[in-house]
Protein backbone atom coordinates (compact mmCIF):
# COMPACT_ATOMS: atom_id res chain seq x y z
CA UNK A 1 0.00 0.00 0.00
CA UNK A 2 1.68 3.03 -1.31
CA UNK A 3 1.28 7.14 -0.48
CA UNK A 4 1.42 8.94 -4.10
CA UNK A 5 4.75 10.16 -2.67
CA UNK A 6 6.06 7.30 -2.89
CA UNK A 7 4.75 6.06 -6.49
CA UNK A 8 7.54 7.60 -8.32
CA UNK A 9 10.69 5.66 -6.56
CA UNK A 10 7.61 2.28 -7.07
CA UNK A 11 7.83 3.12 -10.69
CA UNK A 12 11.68 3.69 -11.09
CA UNK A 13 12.43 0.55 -9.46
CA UNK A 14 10.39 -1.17 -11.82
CA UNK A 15 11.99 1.03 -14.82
CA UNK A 16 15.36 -1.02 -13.96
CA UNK A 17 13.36 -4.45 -14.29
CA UNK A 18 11.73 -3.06 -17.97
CA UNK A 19 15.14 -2.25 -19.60
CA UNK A 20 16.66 -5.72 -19.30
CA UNK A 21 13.04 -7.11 -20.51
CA UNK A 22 12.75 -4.06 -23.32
CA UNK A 23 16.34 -5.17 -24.46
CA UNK A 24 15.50 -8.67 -24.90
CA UNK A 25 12.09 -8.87 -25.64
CA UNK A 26 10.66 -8.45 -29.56
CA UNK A 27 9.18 -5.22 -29.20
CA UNK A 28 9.96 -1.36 -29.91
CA UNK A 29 12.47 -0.22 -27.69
CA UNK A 30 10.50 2.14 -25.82
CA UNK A 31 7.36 0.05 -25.23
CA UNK A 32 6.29 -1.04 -21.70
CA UNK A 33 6.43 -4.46 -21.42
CA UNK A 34 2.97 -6.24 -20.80
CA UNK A 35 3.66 -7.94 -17.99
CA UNK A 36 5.48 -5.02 -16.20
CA UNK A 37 2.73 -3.16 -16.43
CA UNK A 38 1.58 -1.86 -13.42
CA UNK A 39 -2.37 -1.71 -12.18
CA UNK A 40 -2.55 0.90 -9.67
CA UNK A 41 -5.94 1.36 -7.65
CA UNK A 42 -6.61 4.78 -5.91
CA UNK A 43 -8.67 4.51 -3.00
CA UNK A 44 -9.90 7.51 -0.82
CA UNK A 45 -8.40 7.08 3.47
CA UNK A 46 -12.45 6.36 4.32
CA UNK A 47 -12.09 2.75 1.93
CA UNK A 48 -8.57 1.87 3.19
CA UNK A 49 -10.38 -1.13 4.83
CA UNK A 50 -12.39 -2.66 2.56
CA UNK A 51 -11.46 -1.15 -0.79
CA UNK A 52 -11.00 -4.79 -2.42
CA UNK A 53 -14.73 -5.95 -2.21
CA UNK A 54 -15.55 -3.28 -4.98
CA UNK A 55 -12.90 -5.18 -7.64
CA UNK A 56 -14.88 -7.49 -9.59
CA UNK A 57 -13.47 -11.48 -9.13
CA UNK A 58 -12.60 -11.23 -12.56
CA UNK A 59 -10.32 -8.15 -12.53
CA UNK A 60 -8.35 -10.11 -9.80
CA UNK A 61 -7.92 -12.72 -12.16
CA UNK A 62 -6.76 -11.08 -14.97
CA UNK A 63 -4.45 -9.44 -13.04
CA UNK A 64 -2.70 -12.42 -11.53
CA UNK A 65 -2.69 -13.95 -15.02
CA UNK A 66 -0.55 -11.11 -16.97
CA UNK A 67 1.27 -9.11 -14.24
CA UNK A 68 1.10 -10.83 -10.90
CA UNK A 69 1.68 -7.28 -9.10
CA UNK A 70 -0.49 -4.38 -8.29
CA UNK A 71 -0.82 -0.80 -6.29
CA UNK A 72 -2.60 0.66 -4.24
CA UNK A 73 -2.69 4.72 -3.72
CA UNK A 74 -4.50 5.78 -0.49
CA UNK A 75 -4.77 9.26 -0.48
CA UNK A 76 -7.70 12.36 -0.94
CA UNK A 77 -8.82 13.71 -4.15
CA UNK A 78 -6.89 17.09 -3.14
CA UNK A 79 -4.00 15.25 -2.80
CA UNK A 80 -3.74 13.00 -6.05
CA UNK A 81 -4.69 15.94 -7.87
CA UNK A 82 -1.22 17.58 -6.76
CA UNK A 83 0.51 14.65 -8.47
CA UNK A 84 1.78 13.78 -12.37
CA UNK A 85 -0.84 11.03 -11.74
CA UNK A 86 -4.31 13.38 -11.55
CA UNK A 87 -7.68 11.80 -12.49
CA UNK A 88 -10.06 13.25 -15.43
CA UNK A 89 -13.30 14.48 -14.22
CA UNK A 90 -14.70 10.83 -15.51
CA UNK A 91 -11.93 9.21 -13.04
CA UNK A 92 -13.06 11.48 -10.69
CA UNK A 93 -16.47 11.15 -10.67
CA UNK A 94 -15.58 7.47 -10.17
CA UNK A 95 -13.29 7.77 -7.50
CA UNK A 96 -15.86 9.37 -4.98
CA UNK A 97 -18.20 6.38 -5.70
CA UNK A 98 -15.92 3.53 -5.22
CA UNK A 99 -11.84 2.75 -5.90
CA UNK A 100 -10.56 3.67 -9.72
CA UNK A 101 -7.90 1.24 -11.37
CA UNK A 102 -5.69 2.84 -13.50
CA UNK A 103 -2.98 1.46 -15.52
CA UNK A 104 0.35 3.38 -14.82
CA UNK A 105 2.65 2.62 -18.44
CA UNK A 106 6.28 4.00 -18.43
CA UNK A 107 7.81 6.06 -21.57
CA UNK A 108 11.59 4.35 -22.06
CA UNK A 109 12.85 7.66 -23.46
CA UNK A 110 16.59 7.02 -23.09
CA UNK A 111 16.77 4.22 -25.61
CA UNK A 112 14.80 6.04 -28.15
CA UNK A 113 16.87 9.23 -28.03
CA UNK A 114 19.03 10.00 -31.02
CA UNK A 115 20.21 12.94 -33.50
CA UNK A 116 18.00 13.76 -36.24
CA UNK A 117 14.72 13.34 -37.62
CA UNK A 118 11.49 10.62 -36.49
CA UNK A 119 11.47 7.31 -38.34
CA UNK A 120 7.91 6.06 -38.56
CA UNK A 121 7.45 2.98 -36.18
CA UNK A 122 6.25 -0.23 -37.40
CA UNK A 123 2.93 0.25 -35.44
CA UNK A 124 2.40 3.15 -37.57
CA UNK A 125 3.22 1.91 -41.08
CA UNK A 126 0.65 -1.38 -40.03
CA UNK A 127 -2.17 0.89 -38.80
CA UNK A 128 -1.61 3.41 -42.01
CA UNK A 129 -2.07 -0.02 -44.32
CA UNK A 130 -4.98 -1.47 -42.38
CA UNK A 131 -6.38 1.81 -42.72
CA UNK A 132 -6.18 1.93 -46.42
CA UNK A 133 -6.57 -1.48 -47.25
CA UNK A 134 -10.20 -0.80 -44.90
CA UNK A 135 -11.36 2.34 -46.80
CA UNK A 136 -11.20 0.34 -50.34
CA UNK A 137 -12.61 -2.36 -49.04
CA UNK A 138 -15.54 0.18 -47.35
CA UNK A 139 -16.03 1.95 -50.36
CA UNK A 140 -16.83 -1.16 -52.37
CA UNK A 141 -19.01 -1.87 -49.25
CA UNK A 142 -21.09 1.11 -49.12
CA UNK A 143 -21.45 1.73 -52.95
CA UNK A 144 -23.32 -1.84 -53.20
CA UNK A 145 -25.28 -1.16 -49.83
CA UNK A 146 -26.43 2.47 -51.28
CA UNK A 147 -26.96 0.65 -54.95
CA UNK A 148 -29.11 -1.72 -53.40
CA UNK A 149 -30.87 1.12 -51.65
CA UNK A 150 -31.81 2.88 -54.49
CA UNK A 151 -32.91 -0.49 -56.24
CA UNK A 152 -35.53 -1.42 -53.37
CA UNK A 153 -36.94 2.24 -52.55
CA UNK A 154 -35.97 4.36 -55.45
CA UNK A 155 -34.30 4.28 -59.33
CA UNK A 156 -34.74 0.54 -60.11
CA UNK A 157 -31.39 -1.31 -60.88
CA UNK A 158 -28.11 0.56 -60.15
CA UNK A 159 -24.44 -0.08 -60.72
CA UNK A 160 -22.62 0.13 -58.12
CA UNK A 161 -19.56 1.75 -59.32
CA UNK A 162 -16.00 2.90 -58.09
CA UNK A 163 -15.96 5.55 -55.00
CA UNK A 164 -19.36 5.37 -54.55
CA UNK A 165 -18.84 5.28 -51.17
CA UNK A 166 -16.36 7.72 -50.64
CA UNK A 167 -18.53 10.35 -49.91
CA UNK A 168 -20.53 8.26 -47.12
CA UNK A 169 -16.53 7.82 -45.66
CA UNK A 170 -16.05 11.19 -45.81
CA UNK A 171 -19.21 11.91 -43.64
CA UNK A 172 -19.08 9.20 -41.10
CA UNK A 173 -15.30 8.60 -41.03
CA UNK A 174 -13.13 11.65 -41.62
CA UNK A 175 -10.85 12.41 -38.31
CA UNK A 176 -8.47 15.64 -38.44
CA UNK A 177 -4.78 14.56 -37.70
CA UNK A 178 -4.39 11.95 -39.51
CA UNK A 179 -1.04 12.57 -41.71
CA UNK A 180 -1.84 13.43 -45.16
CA UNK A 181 0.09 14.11 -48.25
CA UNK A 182 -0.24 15.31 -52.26
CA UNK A 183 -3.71 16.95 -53.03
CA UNK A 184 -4.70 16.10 -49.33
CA UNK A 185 -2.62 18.00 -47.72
CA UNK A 186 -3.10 20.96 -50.37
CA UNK A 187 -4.17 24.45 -48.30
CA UNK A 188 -5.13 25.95 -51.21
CA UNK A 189 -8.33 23.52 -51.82
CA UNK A 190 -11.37 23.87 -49.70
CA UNK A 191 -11.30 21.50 -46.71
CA UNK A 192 -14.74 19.69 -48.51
CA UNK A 193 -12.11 18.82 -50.97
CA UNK A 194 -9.16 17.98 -49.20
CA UNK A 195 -11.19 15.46 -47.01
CA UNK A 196 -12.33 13.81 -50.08
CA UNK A 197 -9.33 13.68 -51.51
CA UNK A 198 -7.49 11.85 -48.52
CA UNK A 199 -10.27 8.99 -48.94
CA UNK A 200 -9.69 8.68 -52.79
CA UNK A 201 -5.67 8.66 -51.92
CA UNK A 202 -6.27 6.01 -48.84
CA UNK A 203 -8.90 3.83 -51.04
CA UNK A 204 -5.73 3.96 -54.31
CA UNK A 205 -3.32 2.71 -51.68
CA UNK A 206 -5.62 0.22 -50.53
CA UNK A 207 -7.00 -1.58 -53.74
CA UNK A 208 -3.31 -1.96 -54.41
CA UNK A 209 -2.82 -3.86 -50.98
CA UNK A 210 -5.62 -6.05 -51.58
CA UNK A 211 -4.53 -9.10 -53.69
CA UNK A 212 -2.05 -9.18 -50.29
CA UNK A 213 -4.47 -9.17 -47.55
CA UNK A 214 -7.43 -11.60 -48.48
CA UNK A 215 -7.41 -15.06 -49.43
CA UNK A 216 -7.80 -16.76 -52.55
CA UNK A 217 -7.58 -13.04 -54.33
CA UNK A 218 -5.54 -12.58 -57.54
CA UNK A 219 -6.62 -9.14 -58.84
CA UNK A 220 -8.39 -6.04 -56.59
CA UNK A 221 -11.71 -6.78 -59.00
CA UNK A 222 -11.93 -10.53 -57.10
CA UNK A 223 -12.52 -8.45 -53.73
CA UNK A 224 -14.88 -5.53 -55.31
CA UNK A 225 -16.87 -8.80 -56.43
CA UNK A 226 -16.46 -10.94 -53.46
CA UNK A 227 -17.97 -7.76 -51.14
CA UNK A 228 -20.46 -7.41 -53.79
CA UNK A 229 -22.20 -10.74 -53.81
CA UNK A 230 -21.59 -10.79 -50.29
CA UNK A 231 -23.72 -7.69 -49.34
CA UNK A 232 -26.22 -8.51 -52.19
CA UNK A 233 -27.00 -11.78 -50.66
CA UNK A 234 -27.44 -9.62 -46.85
CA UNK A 235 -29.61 -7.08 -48.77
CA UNK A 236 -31.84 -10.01 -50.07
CA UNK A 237 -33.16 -9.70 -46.21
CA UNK A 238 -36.64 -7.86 -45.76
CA UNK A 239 -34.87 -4.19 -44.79
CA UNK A 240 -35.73 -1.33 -44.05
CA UNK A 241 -34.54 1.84 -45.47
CA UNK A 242 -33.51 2.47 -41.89
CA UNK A 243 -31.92 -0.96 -41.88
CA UNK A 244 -29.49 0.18 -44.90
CA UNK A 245 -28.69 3.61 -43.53
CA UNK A 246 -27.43 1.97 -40.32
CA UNK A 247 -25.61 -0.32 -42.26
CA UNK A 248 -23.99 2.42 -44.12
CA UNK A 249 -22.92 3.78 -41.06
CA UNK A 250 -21.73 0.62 -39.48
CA UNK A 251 -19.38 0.18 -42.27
CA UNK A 252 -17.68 3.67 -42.24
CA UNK A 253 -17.76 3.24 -38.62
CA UNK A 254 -14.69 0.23 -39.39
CA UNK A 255 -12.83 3.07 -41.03
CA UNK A 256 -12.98 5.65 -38.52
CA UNK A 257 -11.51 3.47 -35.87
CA UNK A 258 -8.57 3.40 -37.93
CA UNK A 259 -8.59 6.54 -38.40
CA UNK A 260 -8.83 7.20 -35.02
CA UNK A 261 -5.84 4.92 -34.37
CA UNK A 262 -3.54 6.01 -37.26
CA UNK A 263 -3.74 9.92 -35.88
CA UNK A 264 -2.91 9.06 -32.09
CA UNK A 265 0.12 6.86 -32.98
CA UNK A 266 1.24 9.13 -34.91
CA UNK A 267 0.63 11.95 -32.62
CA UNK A 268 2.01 9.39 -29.62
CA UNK A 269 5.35 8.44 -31.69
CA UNK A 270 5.74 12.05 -32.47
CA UNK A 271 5.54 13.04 -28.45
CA UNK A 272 7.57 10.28 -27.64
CA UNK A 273 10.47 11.79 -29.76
CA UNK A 274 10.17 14.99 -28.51
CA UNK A 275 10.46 13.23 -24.89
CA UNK A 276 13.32 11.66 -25.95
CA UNK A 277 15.12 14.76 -26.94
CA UNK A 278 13.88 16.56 -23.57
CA UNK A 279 14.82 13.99 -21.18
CA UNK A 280 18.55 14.62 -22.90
CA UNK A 281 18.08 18.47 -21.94
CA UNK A 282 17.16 18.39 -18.44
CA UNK A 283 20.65 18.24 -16.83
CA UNK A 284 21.19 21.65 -18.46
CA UNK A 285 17.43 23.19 -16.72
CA UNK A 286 18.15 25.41 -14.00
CA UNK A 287 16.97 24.15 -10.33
CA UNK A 288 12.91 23.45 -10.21
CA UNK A 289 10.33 25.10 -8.37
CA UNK A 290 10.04 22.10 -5.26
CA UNK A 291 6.39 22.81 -5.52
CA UNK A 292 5.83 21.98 -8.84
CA UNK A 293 4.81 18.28 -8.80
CA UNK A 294 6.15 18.49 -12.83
CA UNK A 295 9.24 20.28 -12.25
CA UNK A 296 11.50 17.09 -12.01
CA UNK A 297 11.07 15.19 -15.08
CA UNK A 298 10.91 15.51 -18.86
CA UNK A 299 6.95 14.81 -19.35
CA UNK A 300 4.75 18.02 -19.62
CA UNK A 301 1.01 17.81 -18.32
CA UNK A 302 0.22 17.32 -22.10
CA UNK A 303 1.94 14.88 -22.63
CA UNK A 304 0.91 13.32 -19.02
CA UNK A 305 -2.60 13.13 -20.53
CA UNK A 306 -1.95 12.13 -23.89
CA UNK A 307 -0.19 9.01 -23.03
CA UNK A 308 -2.59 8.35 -20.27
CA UNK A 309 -5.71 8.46 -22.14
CA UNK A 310 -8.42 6.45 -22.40
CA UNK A 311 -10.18 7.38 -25.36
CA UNK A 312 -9.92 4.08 -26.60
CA UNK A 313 -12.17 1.25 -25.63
CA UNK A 314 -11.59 -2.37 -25.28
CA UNK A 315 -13.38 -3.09 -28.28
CA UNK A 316 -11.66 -0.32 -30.59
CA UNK A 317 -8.45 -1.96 -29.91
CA UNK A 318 -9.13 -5.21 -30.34
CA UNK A 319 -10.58 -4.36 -34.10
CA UNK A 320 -7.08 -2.45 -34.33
CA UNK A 321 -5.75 -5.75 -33.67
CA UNK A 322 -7.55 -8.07 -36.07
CA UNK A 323 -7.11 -5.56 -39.01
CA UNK A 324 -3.44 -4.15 -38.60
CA UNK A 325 -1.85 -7.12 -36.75
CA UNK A 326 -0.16 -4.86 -34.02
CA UNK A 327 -0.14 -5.10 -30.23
CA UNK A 328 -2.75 -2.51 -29.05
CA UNK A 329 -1.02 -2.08 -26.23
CA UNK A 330 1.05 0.28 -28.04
CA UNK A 331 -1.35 2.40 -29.03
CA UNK A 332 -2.73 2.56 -25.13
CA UNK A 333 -2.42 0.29 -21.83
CA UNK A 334 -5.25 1.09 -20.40
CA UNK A 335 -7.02 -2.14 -21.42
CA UNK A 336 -4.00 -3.70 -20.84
CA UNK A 337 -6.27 -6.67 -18.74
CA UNK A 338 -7.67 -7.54 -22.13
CA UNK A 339 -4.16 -9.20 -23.63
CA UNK A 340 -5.50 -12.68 -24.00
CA UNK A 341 -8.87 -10.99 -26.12
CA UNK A 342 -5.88 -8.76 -27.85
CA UNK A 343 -3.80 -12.03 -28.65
CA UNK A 344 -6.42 -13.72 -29.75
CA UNK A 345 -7.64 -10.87 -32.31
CA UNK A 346 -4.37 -10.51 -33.80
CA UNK A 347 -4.13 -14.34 -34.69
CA UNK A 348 -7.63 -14.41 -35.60
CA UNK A 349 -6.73 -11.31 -38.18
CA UNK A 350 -3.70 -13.54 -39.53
CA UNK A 351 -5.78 -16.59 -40.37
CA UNK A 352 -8.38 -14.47 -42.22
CA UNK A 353 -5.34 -13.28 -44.18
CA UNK A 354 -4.94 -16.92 -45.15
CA UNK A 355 -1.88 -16.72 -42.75
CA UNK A 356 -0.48 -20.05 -40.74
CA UNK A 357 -1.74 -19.56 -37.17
CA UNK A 358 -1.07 -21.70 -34.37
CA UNK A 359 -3.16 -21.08 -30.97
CA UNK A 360 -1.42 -22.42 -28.05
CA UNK A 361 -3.07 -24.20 -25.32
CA UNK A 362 -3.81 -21.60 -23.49
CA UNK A 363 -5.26 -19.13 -26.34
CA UNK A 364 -7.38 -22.88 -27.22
CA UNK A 365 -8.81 -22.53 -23.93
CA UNK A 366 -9.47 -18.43 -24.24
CA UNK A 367 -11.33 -19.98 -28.00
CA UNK A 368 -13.76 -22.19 -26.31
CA UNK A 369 -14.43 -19.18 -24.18
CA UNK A 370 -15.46 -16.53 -26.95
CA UNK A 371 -16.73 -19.24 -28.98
CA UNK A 372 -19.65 -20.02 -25.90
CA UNK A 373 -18.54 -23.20 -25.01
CA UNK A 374 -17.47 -22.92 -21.72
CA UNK A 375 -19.39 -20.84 -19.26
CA UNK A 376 -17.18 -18.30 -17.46
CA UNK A 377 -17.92 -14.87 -15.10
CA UNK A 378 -15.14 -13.99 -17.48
CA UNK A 379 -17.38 -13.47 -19.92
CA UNK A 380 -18.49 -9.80 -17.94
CA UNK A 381 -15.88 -7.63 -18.40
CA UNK A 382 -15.33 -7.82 -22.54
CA UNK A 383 -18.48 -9.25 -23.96
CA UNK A 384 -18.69 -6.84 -26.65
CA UNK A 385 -14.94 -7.81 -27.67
CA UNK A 386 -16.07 -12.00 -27.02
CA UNK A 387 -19.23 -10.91 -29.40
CA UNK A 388 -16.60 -9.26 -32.07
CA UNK A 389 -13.81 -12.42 -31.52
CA UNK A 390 -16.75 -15.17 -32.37
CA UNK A 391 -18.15 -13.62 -35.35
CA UNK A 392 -14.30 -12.82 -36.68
CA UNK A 393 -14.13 -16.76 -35.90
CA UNK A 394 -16.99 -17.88 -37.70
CA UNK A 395 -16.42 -16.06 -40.34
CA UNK A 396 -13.12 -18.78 -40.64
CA UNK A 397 -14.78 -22.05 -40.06
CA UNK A 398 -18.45 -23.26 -38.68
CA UNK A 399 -19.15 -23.54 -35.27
CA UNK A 400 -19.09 -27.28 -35.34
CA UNK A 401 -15.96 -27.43 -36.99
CA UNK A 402 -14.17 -24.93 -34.38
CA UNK A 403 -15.58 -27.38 -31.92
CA UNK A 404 -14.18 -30.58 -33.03
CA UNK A 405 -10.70 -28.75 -33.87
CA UNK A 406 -10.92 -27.56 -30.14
CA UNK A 407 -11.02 -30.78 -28.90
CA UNK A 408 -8.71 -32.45 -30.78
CA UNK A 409 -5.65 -30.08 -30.05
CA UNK A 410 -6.77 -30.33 -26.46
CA UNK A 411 -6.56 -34.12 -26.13
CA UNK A 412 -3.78 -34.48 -28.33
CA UNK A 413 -2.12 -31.61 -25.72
CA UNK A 414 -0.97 -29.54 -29.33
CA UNK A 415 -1.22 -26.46 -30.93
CA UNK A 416 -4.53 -25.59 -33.24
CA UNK A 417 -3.18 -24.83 -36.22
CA UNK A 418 -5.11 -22.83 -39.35
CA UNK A 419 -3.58 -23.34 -42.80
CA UNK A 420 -4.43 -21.99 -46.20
């Protein structure tokens, strides 16, 4: 049980233990590793007692699973406030109901520190592809949803034809910050046109990724037809008009997560350099104000709250995970408890790349759970990600068939392997 006083000499001690992990472990060299994480609860002095009846079994569980280690900070509101580690009002508003957990994730800066200009991160480069390889894919999506619109409530028979959707993107999907070049980035257009441009440019660099990224596809025209018998066959259902403009939305919805994720790591990686290059400066600051609860270390408030954000939700990230094949922990640790969901996406994403993917024995078991077969209390916490897992899973083999796989690599005591 820790005094925020004493969190920061907590947190350096377990700084020396990351670096020797960071070093050897396949990861970039200034990401936290997962299971040095550290789950910190904050607890007002009236709960110091009985704090831990408020943590869900479950949470407990997970924790013990990844990390093994936790903290608790017993203090007033007045007082955390004072501290690098301050709640948001949300937090807050938490905090005087019952004990917040928080998941406290360290910035390595000194092994990212160097001369010269940022180098984009693999994280960034996966999430920039996933996003363009989703807006063709979209497009194609919402062209044949709107065609069969217009076929059932308006014109008769239309074509669905290239960019159709693109404006429906542009409306439902468009985020500011994320990078943009060519025409896009052009201040001399109007910003109508600079959005649409961006989702023409990311839909061109994503028909050109897609003979890579789905099976049993030899030219981009295989996956425009593919989605387009696919969503004929859904639209074959007695809809509504209602039904198709929610549809419409669902599917630029996809997009704008990425979105969402490709201008925060870039934003992230681009604060984390300027860390790096600040951390190398402080020696040379004059002496700090003592009172100033920022004074001693590299991170502004801004940057406090940007890497400490939560404006991601489980769910978010573990779509992040499935489409761009990268750890979301990267992108934010505060669902850091949802690993096994994130490992699972991730492999999950592979196979319905037509990748190899081996589950080990204990991702098998985390399977039967999303798949239903096994009833759990685990099931609480991320039942909108367990929802998203199973259909992603289904969408690979029948139920049935995952079943009888399951069962096999569990009494054979081997991997469950997915091949092309």
């Amino acid at each position: 049980m820790s005094e925020p006083s004493k969190l920061p000499e907590l947190i350096e001690n377990l700084a020396n233990t990351c670096r020797v992990e960071i070093n050897a472990a396949d990861r970039p060299a200034d990401a936290f590793p997962v299971n040095l994480v550290l789950p910190a609860f904050f607890v007002r002095p009236d709960r110091k007692t009985d704090w831990h009846r408020d943590i869900p079994v479950e949470v407990w569980g997970r924790i013990n699973r990844l990390i093994g280690r936790y903290a608790v900070v017993v203090d007033s509101e007045a007082a955390i406030q004072q501290t690098p580690f301050a709640l948001s009002h949300a937090e807050l508003r938490q905090f005087r109901q019952r004990p917040i957990l928080r998941v406290l994730s360290l910035v390595n800066t000194w092994l990212t520190r160097k001369r010269g200009g940022r180098t984009k991160r693999e994280v960034e480069i996966a999430i920039r592809a996933a996003l363009e390889f989703e807006t063709f894919r979209r497009d194609v999506e919402i062209g044949t949803l709107i065609s069969c619109m217009q076929e059932r409530y308006g014109a008769g028979p239309v074509r669905a034809t290239k960019g159709a959707g693109i404006n429906e993107l542009v409306r439902h999907a468009w985020l500011a910050c994320v990078p943009t070049k060519g025409a896009a980035a052009n201040r001399s257009l109007s910003e109508a046109d600079r959005r649409l441009e961006l989702f023409e440019t990311l839909r061109s660099e994503g028909e050109k990724l897609a003979v890579s990224r789905l099976p049993g596809i030899s030219r981009p025209t295989d996956v425009e037809s593919a989605v387009i018998a696919q969503i004929r066959r859904l639209a074959e259902l007695p809809w509504t008009k209602s039904d198709f403009e929610t549809a419409i939305a669902r599917a630029a919805g996809w997009v704008r997560i990425l979105m969402k994720a490709c201008a925060h790591i870039t934003l992230l990686a681009q604060e984390k350099h300027k860390l790096s290059k600040s951390a190398g400066d402080r020696q040379n600051r004059p002496v700090a104000d003592v009172n100033d609860s920022f004074a001693n270390e590299p991170m502004s408030k801004r940057q406090h709250a940007l890497f400490a954000s939560a404006e991601f939700s489980a769910f978010e990230l573990a779509f992040i995970a499935t489409a761009a094949d990268v750890d979301p922990n990267l992108i934010s640790a505060n669902h850091v408890l949802a690993t096994p969901e994130f490992r699972l996406a991730r492999k999950l994403g592979r196979a319905g790349r037509n990748h190899m993917t081996a589950f080990a024995t204990e991702e098998i078991e985390d399977l039967r759970l999303v798949l239903g077969e096994a009833g759990c209390a685990e099931n609480a916490m991320y039942k909108d990600v367990h929802r998203y897992l199973a259909q992603c899973a289904l969408e690979l083999l029948p139920f049935n068939e995952w079943g009888q796989r399951i069962d096999d690599a569990q009494a054979r005591k081997r991997e469950l392997v997915l091949s092309d």
